[in-house]
PDB file of N, CA and C in Angstrom:
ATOM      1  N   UNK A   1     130.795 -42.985  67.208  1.00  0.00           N
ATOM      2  CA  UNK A   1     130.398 -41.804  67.922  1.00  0.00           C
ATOM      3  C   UNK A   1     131.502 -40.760  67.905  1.00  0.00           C
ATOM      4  N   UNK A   2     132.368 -41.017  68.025  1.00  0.00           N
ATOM      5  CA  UNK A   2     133.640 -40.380  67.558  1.00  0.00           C
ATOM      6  C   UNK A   2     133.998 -39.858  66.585  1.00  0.00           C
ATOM      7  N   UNK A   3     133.742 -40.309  65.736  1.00  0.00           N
ATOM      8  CA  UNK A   3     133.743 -39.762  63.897  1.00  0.00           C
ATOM      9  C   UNK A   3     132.246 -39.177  63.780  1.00  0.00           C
ATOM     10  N   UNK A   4     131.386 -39.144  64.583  1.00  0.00           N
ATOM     11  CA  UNK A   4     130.454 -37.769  64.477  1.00  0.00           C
ATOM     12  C   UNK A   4     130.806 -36.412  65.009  1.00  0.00           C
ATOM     13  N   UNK A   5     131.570 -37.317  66.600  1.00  0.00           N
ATOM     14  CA  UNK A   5     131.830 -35.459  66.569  1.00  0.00           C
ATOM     15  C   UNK A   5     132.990 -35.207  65.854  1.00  0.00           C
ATOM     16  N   UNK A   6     133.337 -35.704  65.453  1.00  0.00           N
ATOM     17  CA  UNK A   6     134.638 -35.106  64.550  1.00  0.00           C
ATOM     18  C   UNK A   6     134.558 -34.802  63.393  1.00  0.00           C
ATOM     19  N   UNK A   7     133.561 -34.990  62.432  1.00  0.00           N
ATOM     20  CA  UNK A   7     132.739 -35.108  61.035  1.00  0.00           C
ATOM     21  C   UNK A   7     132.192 -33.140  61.874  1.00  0.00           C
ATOM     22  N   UNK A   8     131.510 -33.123  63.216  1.00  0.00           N
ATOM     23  CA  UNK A   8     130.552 -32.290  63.536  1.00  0.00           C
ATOM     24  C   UNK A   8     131.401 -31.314  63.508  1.00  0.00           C
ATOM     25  N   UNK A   9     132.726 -31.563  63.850  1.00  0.00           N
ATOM     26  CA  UNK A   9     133.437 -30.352  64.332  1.00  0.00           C
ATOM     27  C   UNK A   9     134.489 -29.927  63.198  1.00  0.00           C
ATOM     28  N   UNK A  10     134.834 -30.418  62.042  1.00  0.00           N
ATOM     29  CA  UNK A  10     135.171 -30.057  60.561  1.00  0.00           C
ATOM     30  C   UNK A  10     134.341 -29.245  59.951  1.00  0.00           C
ATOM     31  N   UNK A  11     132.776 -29.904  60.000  1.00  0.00           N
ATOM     32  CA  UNK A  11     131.650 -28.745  59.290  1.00  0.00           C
ATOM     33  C   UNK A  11     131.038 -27.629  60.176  1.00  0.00           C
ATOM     34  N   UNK A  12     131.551 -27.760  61.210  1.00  0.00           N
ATOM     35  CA  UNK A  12     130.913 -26.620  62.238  1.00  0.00           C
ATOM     36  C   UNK A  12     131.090 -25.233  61.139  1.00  0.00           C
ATOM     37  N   UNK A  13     132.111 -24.559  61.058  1.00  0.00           N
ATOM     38  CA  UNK A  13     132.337 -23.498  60.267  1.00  0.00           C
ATOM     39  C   UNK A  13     131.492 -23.477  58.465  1.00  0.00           C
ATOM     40  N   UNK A  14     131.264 -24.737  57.795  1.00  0.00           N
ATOM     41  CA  UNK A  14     131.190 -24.688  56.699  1.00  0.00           C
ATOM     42  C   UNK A  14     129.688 -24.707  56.761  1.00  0.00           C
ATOM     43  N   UNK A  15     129.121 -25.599  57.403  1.00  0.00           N
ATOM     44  CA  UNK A  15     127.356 -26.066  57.395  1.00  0.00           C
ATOM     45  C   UNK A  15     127.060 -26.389  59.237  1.00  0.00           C
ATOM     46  N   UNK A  16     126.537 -25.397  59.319  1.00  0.00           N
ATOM     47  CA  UNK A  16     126.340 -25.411  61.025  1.00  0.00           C
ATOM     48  C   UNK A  16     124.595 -26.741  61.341  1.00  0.00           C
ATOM     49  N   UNK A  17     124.352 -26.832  60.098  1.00  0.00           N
ATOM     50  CA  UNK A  17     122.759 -27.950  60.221  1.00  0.00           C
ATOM     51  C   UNK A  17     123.265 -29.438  60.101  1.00  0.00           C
ATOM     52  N   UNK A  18     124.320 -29.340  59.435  1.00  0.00           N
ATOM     53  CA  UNK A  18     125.154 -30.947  59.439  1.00  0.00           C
ATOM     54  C   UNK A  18     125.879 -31.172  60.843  1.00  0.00           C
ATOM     55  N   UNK A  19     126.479 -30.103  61.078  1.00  0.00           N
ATOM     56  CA  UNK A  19     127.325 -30.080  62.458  1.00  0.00           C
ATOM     57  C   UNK A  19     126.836 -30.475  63.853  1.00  0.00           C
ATOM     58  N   UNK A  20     124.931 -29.950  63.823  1.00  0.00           N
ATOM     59  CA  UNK A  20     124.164 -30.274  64.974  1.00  0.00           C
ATOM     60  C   UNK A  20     124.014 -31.730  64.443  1.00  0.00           C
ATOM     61  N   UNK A  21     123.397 -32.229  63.149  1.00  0.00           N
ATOM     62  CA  UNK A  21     123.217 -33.647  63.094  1.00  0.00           C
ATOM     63  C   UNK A  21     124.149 -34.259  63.802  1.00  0.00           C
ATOM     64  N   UNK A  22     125.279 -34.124  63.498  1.00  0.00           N
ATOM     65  CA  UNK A  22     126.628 -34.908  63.759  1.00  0.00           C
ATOM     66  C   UNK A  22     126.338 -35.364  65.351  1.00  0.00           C
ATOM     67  N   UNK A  23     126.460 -33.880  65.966  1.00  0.00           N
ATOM     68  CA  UNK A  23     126.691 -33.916  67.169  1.00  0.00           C
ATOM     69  C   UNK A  23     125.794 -34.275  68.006  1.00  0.00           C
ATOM     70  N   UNK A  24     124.104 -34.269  67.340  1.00  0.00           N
ATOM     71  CA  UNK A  24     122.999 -35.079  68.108  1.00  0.00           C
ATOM     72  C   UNK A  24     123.332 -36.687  67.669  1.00  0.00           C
ATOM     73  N   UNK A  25     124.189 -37.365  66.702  1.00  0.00           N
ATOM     74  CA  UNK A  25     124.025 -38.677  66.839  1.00  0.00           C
ATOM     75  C   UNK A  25     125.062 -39.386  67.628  1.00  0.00           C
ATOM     76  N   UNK A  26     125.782 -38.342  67.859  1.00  0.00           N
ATOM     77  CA  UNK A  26     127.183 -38.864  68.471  1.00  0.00           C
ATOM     78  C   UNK A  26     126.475 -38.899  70.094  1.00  0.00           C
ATOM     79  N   UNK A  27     125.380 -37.733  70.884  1.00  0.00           N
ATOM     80  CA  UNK A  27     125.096 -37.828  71.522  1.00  0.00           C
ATOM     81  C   UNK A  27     124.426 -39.450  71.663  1.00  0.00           C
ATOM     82  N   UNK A  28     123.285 -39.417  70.910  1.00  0.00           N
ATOM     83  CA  UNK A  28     122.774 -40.702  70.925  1.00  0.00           C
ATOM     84  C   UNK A  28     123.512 -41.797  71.028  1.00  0.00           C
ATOM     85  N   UNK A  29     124.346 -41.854  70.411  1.00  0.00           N
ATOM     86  CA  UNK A  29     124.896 -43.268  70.595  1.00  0.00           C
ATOM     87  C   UNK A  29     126.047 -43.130  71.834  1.00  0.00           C
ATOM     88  N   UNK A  30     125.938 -42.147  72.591  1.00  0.00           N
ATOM     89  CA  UNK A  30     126.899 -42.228  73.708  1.00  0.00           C
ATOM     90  C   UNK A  30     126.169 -42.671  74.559  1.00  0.00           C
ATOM     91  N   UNK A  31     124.385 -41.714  74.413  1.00  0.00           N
ATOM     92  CA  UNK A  31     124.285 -42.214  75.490  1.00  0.00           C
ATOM     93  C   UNK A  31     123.073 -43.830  75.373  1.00  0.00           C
ATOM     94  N   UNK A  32     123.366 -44.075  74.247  1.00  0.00           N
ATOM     95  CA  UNK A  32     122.762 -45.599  73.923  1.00  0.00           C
ATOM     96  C   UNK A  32     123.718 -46.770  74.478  1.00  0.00           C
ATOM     97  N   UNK A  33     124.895 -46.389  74.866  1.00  0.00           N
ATOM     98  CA  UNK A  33     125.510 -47.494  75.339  1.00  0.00           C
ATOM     99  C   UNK A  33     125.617 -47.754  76.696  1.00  0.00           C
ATOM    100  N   UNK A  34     125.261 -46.428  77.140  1.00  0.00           N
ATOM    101  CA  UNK A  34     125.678 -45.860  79.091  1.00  0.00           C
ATOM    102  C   UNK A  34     124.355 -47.147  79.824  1.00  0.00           C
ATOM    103  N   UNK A  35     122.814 -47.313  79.240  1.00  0.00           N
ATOM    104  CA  UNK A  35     122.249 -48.011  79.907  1.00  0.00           C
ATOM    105  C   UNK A  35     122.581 -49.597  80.354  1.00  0.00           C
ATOM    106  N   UNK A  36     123.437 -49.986  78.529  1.00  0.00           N
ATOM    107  CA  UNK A  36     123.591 -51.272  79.165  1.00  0.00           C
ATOM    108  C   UNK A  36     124.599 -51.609  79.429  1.00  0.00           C
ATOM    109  N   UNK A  37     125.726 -50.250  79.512  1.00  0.00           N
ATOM    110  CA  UNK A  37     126.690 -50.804  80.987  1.00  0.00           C
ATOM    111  C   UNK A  37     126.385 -50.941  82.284  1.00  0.00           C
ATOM    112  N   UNK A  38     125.218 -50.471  82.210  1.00  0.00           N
ATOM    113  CA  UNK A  38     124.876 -50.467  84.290  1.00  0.00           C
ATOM    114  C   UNK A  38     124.055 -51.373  83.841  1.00  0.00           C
ATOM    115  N   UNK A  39     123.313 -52.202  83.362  1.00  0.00           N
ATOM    116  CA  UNK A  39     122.268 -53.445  83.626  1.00  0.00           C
ATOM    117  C   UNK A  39     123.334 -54.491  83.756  1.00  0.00           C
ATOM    118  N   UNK A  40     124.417 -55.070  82.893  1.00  0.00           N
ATOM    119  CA  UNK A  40     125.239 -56.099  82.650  1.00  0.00           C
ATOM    120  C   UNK A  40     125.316 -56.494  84.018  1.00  0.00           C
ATOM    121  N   UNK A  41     125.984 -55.906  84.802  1.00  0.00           N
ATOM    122  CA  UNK A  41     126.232 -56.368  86.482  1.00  0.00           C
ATOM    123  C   UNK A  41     125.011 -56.700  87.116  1.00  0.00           C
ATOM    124  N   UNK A  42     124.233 -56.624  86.577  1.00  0.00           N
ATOM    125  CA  UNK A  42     122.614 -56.771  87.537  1.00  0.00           C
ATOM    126  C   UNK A  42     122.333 -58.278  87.323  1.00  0.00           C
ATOM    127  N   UNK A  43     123.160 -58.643  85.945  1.00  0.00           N
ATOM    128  CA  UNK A  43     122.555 -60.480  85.192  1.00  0.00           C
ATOM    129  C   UNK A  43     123.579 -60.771  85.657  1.00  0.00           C
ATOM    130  N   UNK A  44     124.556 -60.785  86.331  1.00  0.00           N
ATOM    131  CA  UNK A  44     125.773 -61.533  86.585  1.00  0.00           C
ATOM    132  C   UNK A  44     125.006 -62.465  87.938  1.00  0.00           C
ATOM    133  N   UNK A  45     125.320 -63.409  88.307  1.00  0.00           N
ATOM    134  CA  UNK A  45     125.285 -64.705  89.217  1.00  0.00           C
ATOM    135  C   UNK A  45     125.656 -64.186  90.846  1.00  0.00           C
ATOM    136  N   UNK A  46     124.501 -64.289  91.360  1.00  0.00           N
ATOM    137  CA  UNK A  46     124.737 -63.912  93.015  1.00  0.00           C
ATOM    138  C   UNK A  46     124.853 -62.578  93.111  1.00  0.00           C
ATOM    139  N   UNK A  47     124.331 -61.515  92.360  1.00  0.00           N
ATOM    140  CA  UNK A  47     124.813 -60.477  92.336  1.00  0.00           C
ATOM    141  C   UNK A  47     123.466 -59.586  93.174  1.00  0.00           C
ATOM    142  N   UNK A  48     123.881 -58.883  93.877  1.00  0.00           N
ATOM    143  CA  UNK A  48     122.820 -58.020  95.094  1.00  0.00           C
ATOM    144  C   UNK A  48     123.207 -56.501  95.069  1.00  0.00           C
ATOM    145  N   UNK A  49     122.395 -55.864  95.443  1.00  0.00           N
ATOM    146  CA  UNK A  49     123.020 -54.454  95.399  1.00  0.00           C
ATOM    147  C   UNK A  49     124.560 -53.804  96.225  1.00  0.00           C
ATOM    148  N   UNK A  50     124.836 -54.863  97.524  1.00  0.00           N
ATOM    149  CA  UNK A  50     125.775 -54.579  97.735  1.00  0.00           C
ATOM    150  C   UNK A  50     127.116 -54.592  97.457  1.00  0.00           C
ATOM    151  N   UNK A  51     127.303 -55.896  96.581  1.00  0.00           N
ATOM    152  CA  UNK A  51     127.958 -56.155  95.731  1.00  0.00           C
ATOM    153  C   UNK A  51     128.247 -54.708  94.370  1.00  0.00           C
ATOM    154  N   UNK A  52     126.917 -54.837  93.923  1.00  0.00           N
ATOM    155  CA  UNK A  52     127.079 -53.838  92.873  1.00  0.00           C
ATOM    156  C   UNK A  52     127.659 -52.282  93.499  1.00  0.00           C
ATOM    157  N   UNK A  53     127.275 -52.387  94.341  1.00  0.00           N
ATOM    158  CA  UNK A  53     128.048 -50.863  94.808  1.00  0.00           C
ATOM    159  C   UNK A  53     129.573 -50.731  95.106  1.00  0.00           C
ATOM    160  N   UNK A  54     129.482 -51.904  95.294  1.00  0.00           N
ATOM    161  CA  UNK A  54     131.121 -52.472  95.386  1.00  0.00           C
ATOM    162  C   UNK A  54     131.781 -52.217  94.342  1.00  0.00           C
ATOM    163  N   UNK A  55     131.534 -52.734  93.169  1.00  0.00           N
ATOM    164  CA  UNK A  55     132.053 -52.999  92.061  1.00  0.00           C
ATOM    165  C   UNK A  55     132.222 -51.912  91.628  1.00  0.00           C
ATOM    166  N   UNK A  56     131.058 -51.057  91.242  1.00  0.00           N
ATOM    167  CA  UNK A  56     131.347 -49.377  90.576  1.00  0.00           C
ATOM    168  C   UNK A  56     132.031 -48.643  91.422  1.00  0.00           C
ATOM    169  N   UNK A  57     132.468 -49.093  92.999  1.00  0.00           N
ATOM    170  CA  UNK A  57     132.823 -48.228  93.501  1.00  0.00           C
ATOM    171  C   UNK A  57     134.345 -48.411  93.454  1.00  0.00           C
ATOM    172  N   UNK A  58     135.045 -49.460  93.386  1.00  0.00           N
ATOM    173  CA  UNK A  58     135.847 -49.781  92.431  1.00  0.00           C
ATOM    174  C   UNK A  58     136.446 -49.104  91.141  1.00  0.00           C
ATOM    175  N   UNK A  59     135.881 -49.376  90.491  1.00  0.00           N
ATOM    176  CA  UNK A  59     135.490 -48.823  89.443  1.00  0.00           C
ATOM    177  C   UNK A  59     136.260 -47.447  89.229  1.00  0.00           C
ATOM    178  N   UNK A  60     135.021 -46.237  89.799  1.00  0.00           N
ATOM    179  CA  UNK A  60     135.182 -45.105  89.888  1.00  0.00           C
ATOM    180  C   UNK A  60     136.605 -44.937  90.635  1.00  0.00           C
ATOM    181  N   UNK A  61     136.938 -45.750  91.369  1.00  0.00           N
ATOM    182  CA  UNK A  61     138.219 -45.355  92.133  1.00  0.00           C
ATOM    183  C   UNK A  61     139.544 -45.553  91.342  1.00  0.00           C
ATOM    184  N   UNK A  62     139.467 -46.682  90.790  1.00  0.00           N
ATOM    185  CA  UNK A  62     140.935 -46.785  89.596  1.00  0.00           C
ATOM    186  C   UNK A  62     140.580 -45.741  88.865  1.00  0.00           C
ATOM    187  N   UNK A  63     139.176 -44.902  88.186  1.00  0.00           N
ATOM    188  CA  UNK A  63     138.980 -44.539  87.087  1.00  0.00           C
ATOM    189  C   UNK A  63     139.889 -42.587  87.459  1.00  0.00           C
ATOM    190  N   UNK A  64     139.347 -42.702  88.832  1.00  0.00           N
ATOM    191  CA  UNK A  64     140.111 -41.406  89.764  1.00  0.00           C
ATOM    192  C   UNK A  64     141.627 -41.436  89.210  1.00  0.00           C
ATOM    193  N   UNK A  65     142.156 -42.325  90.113  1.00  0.00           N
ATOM    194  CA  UNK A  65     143.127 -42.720  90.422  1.00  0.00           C
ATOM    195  C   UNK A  65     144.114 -42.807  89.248  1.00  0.00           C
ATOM    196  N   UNK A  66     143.958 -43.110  87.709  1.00  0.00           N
ATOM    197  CA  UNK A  66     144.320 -42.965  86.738  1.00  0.00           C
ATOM    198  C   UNK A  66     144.186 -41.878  86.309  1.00  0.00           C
ATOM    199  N   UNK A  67     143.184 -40.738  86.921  1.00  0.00           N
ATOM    200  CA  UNK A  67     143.348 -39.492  86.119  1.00  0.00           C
ATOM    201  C   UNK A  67     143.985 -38.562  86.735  1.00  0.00           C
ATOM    202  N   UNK A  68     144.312 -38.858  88.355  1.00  0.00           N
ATOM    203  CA  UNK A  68     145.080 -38.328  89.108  1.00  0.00           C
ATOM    204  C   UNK A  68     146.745 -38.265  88.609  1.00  0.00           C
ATOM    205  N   UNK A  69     147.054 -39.676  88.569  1.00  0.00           N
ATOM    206  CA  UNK A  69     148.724 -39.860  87.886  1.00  0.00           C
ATOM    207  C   UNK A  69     148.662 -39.353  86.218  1.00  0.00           C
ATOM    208  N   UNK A  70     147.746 -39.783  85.508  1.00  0.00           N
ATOM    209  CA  UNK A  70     147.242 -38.831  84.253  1.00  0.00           C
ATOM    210  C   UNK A  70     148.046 -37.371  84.791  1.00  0.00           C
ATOM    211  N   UNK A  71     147.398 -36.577  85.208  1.00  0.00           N
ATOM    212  CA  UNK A  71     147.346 -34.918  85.633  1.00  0.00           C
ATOM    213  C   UNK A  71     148.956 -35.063  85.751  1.00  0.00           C
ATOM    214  N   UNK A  72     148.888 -35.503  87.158  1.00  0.00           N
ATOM    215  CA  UNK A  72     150.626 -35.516  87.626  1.00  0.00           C
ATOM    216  C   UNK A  72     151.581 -35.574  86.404  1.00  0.00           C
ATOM    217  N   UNK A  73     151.803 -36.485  85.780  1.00  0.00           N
ATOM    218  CA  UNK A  73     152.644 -36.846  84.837  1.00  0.00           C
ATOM    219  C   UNK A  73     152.685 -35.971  83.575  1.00  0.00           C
ATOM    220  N   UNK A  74     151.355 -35.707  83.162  1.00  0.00           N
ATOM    221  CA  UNK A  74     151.551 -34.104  82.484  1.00  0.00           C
ATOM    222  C   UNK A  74     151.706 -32.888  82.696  1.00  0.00           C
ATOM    223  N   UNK A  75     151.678 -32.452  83.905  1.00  0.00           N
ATOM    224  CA  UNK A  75     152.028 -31.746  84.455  1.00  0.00           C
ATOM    225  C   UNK A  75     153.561 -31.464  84.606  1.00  0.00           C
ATOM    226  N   UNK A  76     153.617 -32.447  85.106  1.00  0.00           N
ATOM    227  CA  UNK A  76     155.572 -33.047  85.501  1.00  0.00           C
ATOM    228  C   UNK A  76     156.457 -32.499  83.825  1.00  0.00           C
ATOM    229  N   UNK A  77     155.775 -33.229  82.927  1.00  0.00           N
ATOM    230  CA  UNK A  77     156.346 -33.141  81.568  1.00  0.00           C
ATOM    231  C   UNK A  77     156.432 -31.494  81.151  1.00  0.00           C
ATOM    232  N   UNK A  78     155.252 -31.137  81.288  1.00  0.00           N
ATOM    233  CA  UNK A  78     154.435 -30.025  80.892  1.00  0.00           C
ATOM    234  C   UNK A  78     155.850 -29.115  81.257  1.00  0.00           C
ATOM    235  N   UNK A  79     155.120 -28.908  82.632  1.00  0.00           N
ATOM    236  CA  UNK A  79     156.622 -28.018  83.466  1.00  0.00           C
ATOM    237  C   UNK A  79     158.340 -28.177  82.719  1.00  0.00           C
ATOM    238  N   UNK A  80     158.256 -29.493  82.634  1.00  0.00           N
ATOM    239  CA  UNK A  80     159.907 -29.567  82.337  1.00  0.00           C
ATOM    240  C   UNK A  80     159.900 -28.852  80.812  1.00  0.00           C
ATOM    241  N   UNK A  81     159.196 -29.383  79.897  1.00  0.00           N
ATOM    242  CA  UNK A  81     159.724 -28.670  78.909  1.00  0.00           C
ATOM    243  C   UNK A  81     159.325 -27.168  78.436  1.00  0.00           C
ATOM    244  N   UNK A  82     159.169 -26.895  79.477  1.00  0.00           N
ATOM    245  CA  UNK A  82     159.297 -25.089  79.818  1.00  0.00           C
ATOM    246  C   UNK A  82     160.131 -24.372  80.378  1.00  0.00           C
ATOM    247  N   UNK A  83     161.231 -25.293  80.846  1.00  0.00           N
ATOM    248  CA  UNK A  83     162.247 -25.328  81.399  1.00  0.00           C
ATOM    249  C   UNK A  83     162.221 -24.401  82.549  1.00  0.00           C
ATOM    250  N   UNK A  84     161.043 -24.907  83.462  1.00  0.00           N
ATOM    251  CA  UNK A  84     160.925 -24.251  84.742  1.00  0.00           C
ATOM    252  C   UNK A  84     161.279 -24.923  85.983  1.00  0.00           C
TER     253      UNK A  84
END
């Protein structure tokens, strides 16, 4: 999916009808994988909705939380070698 949009975004300028292909299959297969990450937790053993809310909520919170120190730390860098 990755090497479509990147295939999409080389021919954007040269062939703009290859570029939408690209970029409608890259869609597809992004979002062909999104369903059966949210079913997997549903077949897991003892598993109830409260649980599952648990888990993504989890989840979403490291996923924060990594893009928070992400930001910070480029930022931090960013700044320094601007020598501000």
């Amino acid at each position: 999916m990755i090497g479509f949009m990147a295939i999409g975004l080389l021919c954007v300028s040269n062939n703009v009808i290859i570029s939408y292909i690209m970029f409608a299959l890259s869609g597809f297969f992004m979002y062909s994988q999104y369903p059966i990450y949210l079913n997997i937790p549903y077949e897991l053993p003892k598993m109830n909705s409260q649980r599952l809310t648990i888990m993504f909520g989890i989840f979403w919170a490291f996923w924060i939380c990594d893009l928070i120190l992400y930001l910070i730390f480029f930022m931090e860098f960013s700044i320094e070698s601007y020598g501000i």
